[in-house]
N, C-alpha and C. Protein backbone atom coordinates (compact mmCIF):
# COMPACT_ATOMS: atom_id res chain seq x y z
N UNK A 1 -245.12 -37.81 166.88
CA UNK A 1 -245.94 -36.63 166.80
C UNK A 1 -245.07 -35.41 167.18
N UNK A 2 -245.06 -34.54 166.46
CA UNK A 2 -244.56 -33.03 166.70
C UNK A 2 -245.15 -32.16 167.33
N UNK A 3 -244.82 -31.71 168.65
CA UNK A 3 -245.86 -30.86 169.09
C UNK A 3 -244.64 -29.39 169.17
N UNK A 4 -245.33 -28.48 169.38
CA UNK A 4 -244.64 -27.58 170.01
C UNK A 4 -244.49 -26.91 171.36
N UNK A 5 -243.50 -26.94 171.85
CA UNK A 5 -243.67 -26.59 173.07
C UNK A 5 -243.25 -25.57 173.96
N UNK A 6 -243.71 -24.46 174.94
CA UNK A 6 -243.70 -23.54 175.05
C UNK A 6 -243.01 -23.48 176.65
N UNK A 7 -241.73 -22.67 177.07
CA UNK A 7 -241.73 -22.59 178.47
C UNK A 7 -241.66 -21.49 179.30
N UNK A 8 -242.63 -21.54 179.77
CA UNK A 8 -242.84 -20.95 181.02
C UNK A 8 -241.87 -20.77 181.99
N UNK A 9 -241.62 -19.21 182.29
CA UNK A 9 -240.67 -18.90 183.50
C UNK A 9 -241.48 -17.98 184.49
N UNK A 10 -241.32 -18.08 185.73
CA UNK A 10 -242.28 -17.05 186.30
C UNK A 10 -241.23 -16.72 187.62
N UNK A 11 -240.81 -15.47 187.66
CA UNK A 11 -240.18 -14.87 188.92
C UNK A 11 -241.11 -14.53 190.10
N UNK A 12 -240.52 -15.48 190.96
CA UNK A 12 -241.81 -15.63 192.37
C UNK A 12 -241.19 -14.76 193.73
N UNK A 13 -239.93 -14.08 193.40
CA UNK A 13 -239.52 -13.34 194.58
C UNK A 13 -237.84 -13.67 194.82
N UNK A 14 -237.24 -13.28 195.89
CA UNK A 14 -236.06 -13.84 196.18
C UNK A 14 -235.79 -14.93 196.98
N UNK A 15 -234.89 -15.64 196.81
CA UNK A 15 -234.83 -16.39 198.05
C UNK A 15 -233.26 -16.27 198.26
N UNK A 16 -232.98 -16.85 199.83
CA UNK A 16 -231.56 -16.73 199.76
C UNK A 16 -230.04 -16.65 199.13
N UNK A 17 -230.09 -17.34 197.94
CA UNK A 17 -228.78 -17.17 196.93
C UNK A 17 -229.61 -16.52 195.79
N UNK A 18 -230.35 -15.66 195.52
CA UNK A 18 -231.03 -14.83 194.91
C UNK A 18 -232.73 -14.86 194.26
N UNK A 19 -232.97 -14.72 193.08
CA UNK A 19 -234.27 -14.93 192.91
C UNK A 19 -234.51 -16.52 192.63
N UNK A 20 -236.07 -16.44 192.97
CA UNK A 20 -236.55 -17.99 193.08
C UNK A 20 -237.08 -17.80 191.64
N UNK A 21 -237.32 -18.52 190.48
CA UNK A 21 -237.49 -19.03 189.01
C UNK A 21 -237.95 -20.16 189.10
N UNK A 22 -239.41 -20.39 188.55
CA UNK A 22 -239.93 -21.79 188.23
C UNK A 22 -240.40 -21.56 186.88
N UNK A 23 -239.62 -22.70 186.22
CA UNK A 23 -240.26 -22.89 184.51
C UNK A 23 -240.63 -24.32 184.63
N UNK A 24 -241.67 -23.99 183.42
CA UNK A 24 -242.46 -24.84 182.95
C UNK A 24 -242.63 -25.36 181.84
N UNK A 25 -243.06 -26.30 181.11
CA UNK A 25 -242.70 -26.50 179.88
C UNK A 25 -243.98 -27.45 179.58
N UNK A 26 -244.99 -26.50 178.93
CA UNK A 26 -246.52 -26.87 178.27
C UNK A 26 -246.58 -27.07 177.05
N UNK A 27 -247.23 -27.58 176.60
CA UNK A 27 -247.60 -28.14 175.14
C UNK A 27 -248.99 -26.47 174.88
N UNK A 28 -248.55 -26.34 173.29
CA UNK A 28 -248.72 -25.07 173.24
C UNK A 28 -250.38 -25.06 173.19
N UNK A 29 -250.69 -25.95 173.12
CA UNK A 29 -252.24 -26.41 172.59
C UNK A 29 -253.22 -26.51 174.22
N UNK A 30 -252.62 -26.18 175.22
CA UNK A 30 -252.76 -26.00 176.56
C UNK A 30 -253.23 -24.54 176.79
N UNK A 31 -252.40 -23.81 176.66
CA UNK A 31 -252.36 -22.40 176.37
C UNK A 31 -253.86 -21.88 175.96
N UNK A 32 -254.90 -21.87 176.24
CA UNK A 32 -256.03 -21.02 175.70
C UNK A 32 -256.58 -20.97 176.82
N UNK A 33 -257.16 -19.30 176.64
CA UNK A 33 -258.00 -19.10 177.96
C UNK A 33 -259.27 -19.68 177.91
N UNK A 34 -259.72 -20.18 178.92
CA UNK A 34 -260.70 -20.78 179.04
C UNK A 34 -262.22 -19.94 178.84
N UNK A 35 -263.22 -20.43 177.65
CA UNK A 35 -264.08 -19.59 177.32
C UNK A 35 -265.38 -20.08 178.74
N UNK A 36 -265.14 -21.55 179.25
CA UNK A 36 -266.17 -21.63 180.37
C UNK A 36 -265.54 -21.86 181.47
N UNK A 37 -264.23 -21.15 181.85
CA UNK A 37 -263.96 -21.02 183.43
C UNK A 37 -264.22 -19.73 183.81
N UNK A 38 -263.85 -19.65 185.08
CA UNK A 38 -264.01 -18.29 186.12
C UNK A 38 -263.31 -17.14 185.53
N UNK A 39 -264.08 -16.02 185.41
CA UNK A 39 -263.38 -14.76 185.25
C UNK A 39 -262.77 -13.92 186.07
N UNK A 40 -261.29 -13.08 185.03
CA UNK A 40 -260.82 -12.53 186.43
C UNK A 40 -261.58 -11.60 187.21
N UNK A 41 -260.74 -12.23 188.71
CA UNK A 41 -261.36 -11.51 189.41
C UNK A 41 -262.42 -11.20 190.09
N UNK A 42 -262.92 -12.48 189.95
CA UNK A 42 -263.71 -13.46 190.97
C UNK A 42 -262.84 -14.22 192.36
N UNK A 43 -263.23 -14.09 193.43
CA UNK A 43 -262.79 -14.73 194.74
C UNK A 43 -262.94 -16.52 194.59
N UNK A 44 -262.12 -16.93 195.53
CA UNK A 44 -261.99 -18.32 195.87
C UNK A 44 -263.44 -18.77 196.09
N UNK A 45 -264.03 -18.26 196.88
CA UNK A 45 -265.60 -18.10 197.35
C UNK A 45 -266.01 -18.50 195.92
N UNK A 46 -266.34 -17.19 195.16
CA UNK A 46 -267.10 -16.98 194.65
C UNK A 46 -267.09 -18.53 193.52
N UNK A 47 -265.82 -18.75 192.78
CA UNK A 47 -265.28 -19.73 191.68
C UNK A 47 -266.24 -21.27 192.73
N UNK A 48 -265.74 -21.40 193.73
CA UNK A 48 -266.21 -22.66 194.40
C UNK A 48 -267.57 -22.85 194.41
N UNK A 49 -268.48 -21.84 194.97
CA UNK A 49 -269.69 -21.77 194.76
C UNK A 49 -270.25 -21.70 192.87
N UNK A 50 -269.99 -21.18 192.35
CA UNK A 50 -270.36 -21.48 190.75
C UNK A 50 -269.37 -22.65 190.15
N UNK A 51 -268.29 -23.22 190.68
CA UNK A 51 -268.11 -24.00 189.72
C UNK A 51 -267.89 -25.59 190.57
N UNK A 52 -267.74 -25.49 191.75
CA UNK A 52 -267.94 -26.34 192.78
C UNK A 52 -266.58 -26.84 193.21
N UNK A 53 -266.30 -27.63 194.35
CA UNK A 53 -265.21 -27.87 194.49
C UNK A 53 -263.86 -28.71 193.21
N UNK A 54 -263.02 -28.27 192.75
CA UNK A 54 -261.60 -28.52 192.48
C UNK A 54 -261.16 -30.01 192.44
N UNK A 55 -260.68 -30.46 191.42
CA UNK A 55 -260.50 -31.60 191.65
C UNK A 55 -259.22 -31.92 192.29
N UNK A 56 -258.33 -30.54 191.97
CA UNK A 56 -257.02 -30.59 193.11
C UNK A 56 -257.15 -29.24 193.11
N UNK A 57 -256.23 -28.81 194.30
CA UNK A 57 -255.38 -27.48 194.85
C UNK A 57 -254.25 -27.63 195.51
N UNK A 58 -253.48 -26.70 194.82
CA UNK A 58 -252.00 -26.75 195.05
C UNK A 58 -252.20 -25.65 195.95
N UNK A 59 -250.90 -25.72 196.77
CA UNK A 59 -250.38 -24.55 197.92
C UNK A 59 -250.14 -23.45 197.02
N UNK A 60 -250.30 -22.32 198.03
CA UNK A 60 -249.53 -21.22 197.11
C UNK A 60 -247.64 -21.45 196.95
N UNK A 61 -247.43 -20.54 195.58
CA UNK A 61 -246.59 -20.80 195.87
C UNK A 61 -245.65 -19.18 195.55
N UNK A 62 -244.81 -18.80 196.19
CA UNK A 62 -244.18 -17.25 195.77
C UNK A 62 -244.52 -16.53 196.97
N UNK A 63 -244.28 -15.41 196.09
CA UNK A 63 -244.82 -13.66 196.61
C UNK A 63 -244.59 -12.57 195.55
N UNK A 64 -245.92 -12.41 195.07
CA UNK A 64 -247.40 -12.69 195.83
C UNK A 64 -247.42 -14.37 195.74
N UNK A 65 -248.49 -15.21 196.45
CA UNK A 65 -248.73 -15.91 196.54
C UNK A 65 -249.69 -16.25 195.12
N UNK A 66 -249.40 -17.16 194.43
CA UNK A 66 -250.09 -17.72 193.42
C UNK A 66 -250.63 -19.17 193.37
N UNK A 67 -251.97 -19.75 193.67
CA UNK A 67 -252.89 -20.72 193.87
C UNK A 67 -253.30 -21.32 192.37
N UNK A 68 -253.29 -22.84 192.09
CA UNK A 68 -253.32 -23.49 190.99
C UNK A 68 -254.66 -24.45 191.73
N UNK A 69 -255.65 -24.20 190.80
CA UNK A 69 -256.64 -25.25 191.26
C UNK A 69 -257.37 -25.81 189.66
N UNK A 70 -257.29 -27.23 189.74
CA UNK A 70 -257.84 -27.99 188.70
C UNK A 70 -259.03 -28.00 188.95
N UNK A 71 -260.06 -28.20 187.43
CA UNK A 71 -260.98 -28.69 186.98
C UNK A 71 -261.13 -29.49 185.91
N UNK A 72 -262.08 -29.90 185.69
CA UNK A 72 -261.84 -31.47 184.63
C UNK A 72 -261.45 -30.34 183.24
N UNK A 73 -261.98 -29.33 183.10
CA UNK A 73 -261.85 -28.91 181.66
C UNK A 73 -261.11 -27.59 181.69
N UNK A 74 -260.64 -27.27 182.84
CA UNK A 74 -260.32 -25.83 182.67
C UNK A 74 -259.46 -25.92 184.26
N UNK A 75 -258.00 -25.26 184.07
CA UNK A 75 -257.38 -24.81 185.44
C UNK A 75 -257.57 -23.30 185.65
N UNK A 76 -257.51 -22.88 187.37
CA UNK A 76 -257.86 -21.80 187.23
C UNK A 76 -256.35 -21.48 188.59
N UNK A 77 -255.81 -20.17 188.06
CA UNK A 77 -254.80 -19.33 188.67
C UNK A 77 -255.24 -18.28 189.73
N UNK A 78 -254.82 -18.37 190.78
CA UNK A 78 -255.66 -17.41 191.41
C UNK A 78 -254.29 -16.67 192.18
N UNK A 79 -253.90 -14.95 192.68
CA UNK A 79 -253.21 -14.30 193.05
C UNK A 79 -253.95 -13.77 194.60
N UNK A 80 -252.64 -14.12 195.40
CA UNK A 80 -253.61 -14.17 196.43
C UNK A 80 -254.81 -15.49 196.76
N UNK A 81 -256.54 -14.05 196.88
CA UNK A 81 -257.67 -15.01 196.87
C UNK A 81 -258.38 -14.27 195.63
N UNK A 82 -258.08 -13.80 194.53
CA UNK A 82 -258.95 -13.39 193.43
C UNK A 82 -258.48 -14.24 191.83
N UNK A 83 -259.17 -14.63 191.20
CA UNK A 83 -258.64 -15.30 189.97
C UNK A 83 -257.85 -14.26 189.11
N UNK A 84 -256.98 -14.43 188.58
CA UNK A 84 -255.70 -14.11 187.74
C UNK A 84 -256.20 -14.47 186.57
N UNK A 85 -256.32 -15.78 185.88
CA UNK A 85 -256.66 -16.63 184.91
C UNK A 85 -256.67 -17.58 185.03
N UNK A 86 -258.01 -18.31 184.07
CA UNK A 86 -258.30 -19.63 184.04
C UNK A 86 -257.94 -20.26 182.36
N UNK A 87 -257.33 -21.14 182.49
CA UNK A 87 -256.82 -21.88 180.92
C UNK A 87 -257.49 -23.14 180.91
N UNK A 88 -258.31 -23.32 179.44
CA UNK A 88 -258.97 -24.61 179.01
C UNK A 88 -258.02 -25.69 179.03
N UNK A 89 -258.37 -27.11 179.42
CA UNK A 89 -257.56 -27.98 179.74
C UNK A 89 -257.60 -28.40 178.20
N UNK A 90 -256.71 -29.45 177.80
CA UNK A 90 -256.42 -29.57 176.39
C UNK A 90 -257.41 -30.58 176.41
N UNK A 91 -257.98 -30.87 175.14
CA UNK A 91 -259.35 -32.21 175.02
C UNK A 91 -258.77 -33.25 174.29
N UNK A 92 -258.89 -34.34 174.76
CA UNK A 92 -258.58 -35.74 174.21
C UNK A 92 -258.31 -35.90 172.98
């Protein structure tokens, strides 16, 4: 199967021998914003209470601090404690 695939670089600040760089490398069919997750700019609060607890949460990671929390159909990005963006998980 041929997919295409897309990578992700995101500059998270400096660190001692210079800037810190994390890439990623998603299948492009990943990539869509999610039409039934949290909108930006909604609080941690707020996403938990309407969409309920996360099936994981990652640490932040950077500066600013950037928060990765799963749901079965949709991940959601959060800066700080406000959502950034949420992306539809890819379907079976």
């Amino acid at each position: 199967m041929n997919r295409r695939m897309i990578v992700l670089t995101a500059l998270l600040g400096f660190g001692m021998t210079g800037p810190l760089v994390i890439t990623a490398t998603v299948s492009a069919q990943t990539l869509v914003q999610s039409e039934n997750g949290p909108a930006g700019g909604m609080s941690m609060e707020q996403v938990e209470i309407q969409y309920g607890a996360p099936t994981r949460r990652y640490e932040p990671v950077g500066d600013p601090p950037i928060t990765r929390w799963e749901y079965a159909d949709f991940v959601v990005y959060f800066e700080y404690q406000l959502v950034i963006h949420s992306v539809a998980r890819k379907s079976a």
